[in-house]
Protein backbone atom coordinates (compact mmCIF):
# COMPACT_ATOMS: atom_id res chain seq x y z
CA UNK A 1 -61.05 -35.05 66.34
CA UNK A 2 -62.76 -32.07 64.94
CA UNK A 3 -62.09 -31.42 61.49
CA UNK A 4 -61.27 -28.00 61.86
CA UNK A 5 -58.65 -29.07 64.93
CA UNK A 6 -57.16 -31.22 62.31
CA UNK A 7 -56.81 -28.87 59.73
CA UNK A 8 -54.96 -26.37 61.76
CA UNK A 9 -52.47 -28.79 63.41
CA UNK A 10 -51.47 -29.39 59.85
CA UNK A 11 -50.85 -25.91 58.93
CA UNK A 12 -48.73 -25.43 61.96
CA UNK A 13 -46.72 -28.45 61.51
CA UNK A 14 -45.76 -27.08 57.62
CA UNK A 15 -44.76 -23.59 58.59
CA UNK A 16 -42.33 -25.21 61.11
CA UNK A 17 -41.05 -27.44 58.43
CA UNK A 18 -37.45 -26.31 57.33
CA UNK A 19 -37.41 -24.69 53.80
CA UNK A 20 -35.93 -26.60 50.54
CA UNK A 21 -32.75 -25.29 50.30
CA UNK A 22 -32.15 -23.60 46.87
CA UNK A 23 -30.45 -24.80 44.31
CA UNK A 24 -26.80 -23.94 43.93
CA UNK A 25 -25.60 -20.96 42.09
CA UNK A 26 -22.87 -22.79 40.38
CA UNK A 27 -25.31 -25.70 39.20
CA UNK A 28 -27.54 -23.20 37.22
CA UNK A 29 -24.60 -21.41 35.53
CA UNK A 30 -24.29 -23.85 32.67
CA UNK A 31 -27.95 -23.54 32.48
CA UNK A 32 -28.09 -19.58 32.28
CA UNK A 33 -24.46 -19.35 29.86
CA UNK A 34 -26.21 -22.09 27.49
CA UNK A 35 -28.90 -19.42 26.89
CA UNK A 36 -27.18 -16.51 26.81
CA UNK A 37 -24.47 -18.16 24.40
CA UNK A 38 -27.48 -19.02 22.06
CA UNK A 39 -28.67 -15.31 22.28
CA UNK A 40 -25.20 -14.06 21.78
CA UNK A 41 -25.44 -16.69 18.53
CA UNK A 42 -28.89 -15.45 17.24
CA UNK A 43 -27.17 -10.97 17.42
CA UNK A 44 -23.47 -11.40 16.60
CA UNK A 45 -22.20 -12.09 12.85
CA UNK A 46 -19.63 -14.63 12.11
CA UNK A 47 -17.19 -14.09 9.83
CA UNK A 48 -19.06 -16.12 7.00
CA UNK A 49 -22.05 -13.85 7.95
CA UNK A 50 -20.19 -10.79 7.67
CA UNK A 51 -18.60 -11.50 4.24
CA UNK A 52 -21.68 -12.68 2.57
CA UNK A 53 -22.93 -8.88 3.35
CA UNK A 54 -19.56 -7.41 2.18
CA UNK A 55 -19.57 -4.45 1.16
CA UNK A 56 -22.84 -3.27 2.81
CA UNK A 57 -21.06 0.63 3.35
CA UNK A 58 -18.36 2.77 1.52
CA UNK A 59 -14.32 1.26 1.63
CA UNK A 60 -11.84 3.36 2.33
CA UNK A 61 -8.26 3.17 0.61
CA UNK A 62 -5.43 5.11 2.47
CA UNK A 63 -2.25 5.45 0.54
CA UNK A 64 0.74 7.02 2.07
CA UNK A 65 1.78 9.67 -0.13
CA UNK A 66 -0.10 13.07 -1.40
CA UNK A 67 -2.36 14.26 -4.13
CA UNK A 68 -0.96 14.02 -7.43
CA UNK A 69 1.48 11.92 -7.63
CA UNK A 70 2.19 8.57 -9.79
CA UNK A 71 1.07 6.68 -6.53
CA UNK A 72 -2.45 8.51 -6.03
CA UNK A 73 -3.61 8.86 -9.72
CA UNK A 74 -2.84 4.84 -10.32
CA UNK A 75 -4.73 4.41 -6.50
CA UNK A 76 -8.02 6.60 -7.55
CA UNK A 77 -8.30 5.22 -11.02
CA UNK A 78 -8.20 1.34 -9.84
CA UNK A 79 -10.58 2.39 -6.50
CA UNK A 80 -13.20 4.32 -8.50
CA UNK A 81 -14.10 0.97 -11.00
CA UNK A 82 -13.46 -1.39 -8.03
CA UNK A 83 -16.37 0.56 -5.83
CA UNK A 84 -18.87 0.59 -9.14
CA UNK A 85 -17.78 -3.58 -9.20
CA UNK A 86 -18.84 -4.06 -5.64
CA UNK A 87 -21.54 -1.80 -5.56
CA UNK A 88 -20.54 0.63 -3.40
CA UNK A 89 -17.90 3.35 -2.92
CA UNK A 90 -13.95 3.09 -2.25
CA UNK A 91 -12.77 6.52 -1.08
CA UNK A 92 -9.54 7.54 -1.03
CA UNK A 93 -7.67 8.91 1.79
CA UNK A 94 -4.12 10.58 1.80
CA UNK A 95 -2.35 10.06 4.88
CA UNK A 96 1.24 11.43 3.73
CA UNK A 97 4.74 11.19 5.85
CA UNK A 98 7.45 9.00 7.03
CA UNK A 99 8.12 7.81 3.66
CA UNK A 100 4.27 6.13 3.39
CA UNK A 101 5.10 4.66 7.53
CA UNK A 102 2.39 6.62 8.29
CA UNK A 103 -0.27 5.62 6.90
CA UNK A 104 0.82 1.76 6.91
CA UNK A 105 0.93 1.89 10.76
CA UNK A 106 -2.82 3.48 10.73
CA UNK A 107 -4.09 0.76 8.44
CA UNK A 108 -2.48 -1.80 10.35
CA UNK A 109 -4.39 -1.22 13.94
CA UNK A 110 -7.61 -0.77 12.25
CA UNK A 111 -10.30 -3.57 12.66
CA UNK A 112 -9.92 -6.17 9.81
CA UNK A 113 -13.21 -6.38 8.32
CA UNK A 114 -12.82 -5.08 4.82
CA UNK A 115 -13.74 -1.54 5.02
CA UNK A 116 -10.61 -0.28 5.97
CA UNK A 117 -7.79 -1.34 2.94
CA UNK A 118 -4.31 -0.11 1.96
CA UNK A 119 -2.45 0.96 -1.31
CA UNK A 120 1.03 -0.70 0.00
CA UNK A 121 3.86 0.17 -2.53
CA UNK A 122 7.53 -0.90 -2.95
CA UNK A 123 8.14 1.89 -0.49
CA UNK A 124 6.16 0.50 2.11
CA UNK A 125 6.09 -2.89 1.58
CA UNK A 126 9.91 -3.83 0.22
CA UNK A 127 12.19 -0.94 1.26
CA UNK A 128 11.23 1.06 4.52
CA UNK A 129 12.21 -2.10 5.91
CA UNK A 130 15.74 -2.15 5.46
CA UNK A 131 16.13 1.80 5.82
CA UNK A 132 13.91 2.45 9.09
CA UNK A 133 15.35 0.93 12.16
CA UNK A 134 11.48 1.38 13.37
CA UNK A 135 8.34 1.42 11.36
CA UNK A 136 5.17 0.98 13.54
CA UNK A 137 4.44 -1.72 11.74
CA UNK A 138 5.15 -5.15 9.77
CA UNK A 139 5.02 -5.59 6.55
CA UNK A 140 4.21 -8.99 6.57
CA UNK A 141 2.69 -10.24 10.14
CA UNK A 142 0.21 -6.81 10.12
CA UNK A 143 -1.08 -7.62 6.46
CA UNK A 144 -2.66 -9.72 4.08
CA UNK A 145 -1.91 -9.37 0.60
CA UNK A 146 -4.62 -8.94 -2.32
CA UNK A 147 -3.24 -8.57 -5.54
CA UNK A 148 -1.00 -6.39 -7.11
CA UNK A 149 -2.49 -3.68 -9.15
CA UNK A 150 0.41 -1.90 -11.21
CA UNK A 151 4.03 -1.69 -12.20
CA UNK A 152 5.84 2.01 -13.15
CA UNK A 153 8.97 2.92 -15.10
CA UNK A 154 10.90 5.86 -13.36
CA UNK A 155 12.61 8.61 -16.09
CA UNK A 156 15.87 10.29 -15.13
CA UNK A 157 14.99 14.20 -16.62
CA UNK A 158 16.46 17.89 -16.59
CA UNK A 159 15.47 21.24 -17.09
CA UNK A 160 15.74 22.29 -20.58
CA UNK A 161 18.33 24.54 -19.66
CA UNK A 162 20.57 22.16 -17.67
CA UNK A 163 24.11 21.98 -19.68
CA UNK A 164 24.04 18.35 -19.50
CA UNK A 165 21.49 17.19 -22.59
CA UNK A 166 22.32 13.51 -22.29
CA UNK A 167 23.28 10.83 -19.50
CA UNK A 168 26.79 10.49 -20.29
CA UNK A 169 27.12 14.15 -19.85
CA UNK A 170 25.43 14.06 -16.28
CA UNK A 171 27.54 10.82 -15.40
CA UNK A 172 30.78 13.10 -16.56
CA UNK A 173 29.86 16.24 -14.90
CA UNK A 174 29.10 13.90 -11.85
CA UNK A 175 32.84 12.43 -11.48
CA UNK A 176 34.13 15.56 -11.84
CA UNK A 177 32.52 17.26 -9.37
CA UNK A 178 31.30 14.71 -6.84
CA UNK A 179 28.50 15.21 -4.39
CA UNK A 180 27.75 18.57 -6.42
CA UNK A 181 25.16 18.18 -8.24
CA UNK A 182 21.63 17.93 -6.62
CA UNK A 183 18.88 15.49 -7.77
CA UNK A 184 15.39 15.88 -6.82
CA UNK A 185 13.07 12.45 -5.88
CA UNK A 186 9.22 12.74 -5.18
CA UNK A 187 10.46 11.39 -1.63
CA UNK A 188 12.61 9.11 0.55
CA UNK A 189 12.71 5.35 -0.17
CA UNK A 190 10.56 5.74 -3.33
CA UNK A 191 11.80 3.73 -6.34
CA UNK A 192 13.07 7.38 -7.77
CA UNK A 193 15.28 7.65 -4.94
CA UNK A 194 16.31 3.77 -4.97
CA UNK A 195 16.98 4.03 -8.70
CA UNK A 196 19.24 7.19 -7.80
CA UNK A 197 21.10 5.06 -4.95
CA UNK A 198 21.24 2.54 -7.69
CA UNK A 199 22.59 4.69 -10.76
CA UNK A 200 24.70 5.52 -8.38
CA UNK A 201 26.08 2.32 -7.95
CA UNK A 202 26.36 0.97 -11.26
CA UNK A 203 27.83 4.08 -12.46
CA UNK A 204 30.43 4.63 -10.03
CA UNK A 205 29.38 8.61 -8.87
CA UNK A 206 27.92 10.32 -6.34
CA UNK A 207 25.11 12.40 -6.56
CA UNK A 208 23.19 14.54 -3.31
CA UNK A 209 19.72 13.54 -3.06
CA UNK A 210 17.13 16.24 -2.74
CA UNK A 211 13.69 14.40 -1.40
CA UNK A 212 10.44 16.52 -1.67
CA UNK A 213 7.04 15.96 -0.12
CA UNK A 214 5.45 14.21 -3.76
CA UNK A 215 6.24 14.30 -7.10
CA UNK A 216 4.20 17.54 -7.81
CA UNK A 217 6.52 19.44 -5.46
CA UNK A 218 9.53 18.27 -6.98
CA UNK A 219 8.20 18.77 -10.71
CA UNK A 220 7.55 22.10 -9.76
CA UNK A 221 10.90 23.38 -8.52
CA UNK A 222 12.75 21.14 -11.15
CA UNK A 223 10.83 23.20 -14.03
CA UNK A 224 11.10 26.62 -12.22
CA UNK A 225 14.68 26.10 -12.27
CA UNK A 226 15.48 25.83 -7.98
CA UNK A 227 16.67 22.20 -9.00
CA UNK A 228 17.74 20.92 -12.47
CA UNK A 229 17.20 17.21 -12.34
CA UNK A 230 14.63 14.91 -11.62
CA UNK A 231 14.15 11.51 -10.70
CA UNK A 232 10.48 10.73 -10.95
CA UNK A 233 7.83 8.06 -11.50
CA UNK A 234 7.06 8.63 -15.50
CA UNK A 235 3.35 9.12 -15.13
CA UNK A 236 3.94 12.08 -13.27
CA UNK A 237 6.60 13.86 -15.69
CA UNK A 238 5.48 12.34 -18.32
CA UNK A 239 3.53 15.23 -19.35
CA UNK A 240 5.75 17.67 -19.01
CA UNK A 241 8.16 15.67 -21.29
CA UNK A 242 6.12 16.13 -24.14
CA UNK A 243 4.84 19.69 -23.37
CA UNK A 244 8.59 20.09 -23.38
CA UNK A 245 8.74 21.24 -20.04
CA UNK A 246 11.46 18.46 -19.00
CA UNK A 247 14.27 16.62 -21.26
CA UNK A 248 14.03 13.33 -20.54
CA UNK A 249 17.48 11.67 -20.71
CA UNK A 250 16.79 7.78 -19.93
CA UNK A 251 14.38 5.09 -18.53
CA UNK A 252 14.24 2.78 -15.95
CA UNK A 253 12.39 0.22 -17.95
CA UNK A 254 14.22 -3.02 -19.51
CA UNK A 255 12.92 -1.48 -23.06
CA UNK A 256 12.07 1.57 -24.58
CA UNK A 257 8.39 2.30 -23.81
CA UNK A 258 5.73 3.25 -26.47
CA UNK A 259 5.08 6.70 -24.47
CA UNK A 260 8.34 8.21 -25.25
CA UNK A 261 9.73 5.76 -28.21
CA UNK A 262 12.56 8.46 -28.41
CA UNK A 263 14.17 7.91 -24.94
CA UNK A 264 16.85 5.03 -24.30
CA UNK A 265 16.80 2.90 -21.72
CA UNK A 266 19.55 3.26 -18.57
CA UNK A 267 20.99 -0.66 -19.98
CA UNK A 268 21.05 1.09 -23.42
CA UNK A 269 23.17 3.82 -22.69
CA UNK A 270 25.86 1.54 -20.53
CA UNK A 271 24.42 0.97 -17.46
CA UNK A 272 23.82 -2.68 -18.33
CA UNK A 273 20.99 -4.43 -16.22
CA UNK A 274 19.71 -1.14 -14.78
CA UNK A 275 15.98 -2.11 -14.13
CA UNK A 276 13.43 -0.23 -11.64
CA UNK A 277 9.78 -0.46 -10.82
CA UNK A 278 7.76 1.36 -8.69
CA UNK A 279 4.57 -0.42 -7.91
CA UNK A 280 1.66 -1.00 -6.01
CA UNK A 281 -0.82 -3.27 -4.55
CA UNK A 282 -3.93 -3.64 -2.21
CA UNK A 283 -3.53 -5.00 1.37
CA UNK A 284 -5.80 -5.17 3.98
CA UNK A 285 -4.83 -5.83 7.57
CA UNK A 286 -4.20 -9.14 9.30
CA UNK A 287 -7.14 -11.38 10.09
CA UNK A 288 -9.48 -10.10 8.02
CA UNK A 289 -11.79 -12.70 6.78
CA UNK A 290 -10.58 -14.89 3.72
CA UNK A 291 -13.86 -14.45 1.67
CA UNK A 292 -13.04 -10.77 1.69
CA UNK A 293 -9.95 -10.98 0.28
CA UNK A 294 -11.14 -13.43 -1.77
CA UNK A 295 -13.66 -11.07 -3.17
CA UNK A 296 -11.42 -7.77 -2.92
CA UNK A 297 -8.97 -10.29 -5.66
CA UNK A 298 -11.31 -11.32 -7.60
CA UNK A 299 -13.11 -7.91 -8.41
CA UNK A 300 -9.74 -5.80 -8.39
CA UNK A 301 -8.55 -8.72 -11.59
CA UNK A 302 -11.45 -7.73 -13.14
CA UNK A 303 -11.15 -4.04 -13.25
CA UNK A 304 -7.17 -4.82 -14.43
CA UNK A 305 -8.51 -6.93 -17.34
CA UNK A 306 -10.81 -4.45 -18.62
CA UNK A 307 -9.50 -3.01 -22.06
CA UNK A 308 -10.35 0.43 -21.40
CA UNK A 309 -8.39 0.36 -17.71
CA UNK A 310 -5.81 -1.60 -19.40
CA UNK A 311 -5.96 1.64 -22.07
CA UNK A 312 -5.96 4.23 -19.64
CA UNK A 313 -3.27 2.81 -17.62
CA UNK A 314 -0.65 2.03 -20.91
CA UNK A 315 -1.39 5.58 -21.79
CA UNK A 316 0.16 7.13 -19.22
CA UNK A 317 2.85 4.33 -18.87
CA UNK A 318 1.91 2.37 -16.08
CA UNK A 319 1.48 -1.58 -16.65
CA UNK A 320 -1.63 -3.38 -15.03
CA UNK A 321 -0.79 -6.34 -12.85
CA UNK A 322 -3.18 -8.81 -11.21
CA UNK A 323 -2.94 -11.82 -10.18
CA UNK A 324 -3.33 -14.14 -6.79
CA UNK A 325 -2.67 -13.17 -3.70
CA UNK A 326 0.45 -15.60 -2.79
CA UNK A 327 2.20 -13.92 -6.17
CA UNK A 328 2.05 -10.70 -4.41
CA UNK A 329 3.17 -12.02 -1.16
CA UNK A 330 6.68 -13.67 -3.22
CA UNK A 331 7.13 -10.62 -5.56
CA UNK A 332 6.99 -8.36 -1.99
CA UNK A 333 9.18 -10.80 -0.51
CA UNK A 334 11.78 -11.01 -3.47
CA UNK A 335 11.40 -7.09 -3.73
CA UNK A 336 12.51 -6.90 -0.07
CA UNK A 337 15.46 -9.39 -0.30
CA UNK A 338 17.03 -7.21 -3.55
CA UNK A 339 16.27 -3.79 -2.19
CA UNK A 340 17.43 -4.77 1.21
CA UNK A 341 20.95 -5.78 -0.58
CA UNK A 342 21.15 -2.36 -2.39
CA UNK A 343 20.49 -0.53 0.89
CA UNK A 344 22.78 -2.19 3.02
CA UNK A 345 25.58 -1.89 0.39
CA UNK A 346 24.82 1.78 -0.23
CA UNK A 347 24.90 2.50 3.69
CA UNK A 348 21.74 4.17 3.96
CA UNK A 349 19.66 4.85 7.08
CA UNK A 350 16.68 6.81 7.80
CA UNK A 351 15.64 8.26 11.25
């Protein structure tokens, strides 16, 4: 047979030859996901990744309260060593209302990766819980705890003016006149306003309590004269006290305090065991990566243990803390049990 006769019957006989089917689909997925996994691998950080880098951008710190106050000046002064520590800078942001609910909610839905932390206090992290039937939040499943940064004695203080010039004359004018005389707090479910429910207590009277928006508020109508006492974090009356602006009448500490060596202490004056702290501490939210907060401890109990924070602090009575992060997660816990037995015994709710 011809060659070329040959050739073509061949050719014919292939292009009426059935095609190869193709492979399945479902056979070359594991294939295609196996490279695309490895891809995936080689762009996205793991959490080791990302907290070897950490910090590689500014922090932010939102506390719940506003400018001024015991709570802000203790949060700036801890945030601005802590950002020179880790090399870059933690900013402050005020998020005021709902008794620091606010802000505690925001922090709490905010992706856990470090950048975004929280300056939870007794108010946020001990009390709201047994005074807000809803808080947007929880205390303990939406956070991790850090360390715990500071403690701070409250002062019970008057207007110069104010006829009562000592606590037994309050406590007197108090039982005789129940209900009428008006106390000022920096603020619902503070540790002013607990230590008010508390002197309460202990002292048998009732006072009306008169919450402002912040200490700096209250300071100012106290000392203009619109209100004449004052239950306040020290640091923030404190100097007013010695500008002579406020009588101080007693402290919430267990002894007299080397900022005002003059005024007794609540247990001193009769009011035996009367203790109360305000205090605060750095939380960041739930799942964020344990080298982070591992870091975030370590550098904040190393600004705390410098002798000129530790200096600065002491002046303006406020006691540095520290320490691991379980010891904050008991002291909030045992906070919450004994604030949550005041509360409930006191009746108090807040909408």
């Amino acid at each position: 047979m011809d060659a070329s006769l040959v050739y073509a019957r061949a050719h014919r006989l292939r292009a009426l030859r059935p095609l190869r089917p193709l492979r399945p689909l479902p056979a070359l997925l594991p294939t295609a996901l196996s490279i695309a996994t490895v891809c995936l691998a080689a762009v996205t950080p793991v959490p080791g990744q990302a907290a070897s880098d950490y910090p590689s951008r500014p922090i932010k710190l939102v506390l719940g309260f506003p400018p001024g106050g015991s709570t802000d000046v203790g949060a700036r002064r801890v945030a601005d060593q802590l950002g020179k520590r880790l090399g870059q800078p933690v900013v402050v942001e005020n998020r005021p209302g709902a008794s620091g609910n606010i802000a505690a909610a925001y922090v709490a839905k905010t992706p856990p990766d470090g950048y975004t932390l929280f300056y939870g206090t007794n108010t946020t992290h001990a009390m709201n819980v047994s005074l807000y039937p809803k808080l947007g939040y929880d205390p303990v499943k939406d956070f991790v705890p850090i360390v715990l940064m500071g403690k701070v004695w409250n002062v019970l203080s008057v207007n110069p003016s104010y006829k009562a010039t000592s606590l037994a004359e309050l406590i007197a004018m108090a039982k005789a006149a129940p209900g009428q005389i008006d106390v000022a707090t920096p603020g619902n479910s503070t540790s002013p306003h607990m230590s008010l429910v508390l002197l309460e207590s202990r002292a048998g009277i009732k006072i009306t309590h008169v919450p402002y928006k912040g200490s700096a508020a209250a300071l100012n109508d106290v000392m203009g004269g619109q209100t004449s006492v004052l239950f306040d974090n020290l640091p923030a009356s404190l100097p007013y006290i010695k500008a002579g602006k406020l009588r101080a009448l007693a402290v919430s500490s267990p002894k007299r305090l080397s900022v005002l060596p003059d005024v007794p202490t609540f247990d001193e004056l009769g009011i035996k065991g009367y203790e109360v702290a305000g205090w605060g501490a750095l939380w960041a939210p739930a799942g964020t990566p344990q080298a982070i907060v591992d870091r975030l401890n370590r550098e904040t109990n190393a600004v705390l243990k410098d002798p000129t924070m530790i200096a600065q602090m002491e002046a303006l009575a406020s006691d540095p803390q520290g320490g691991t992060a379980k010891s904050l997660a008991a002291f909030a816990a045992t906070e919450t049990q004994r604030w949550g037995e005041v509360i409930r015994s006191a009746g108090l709710k807040l909408d």
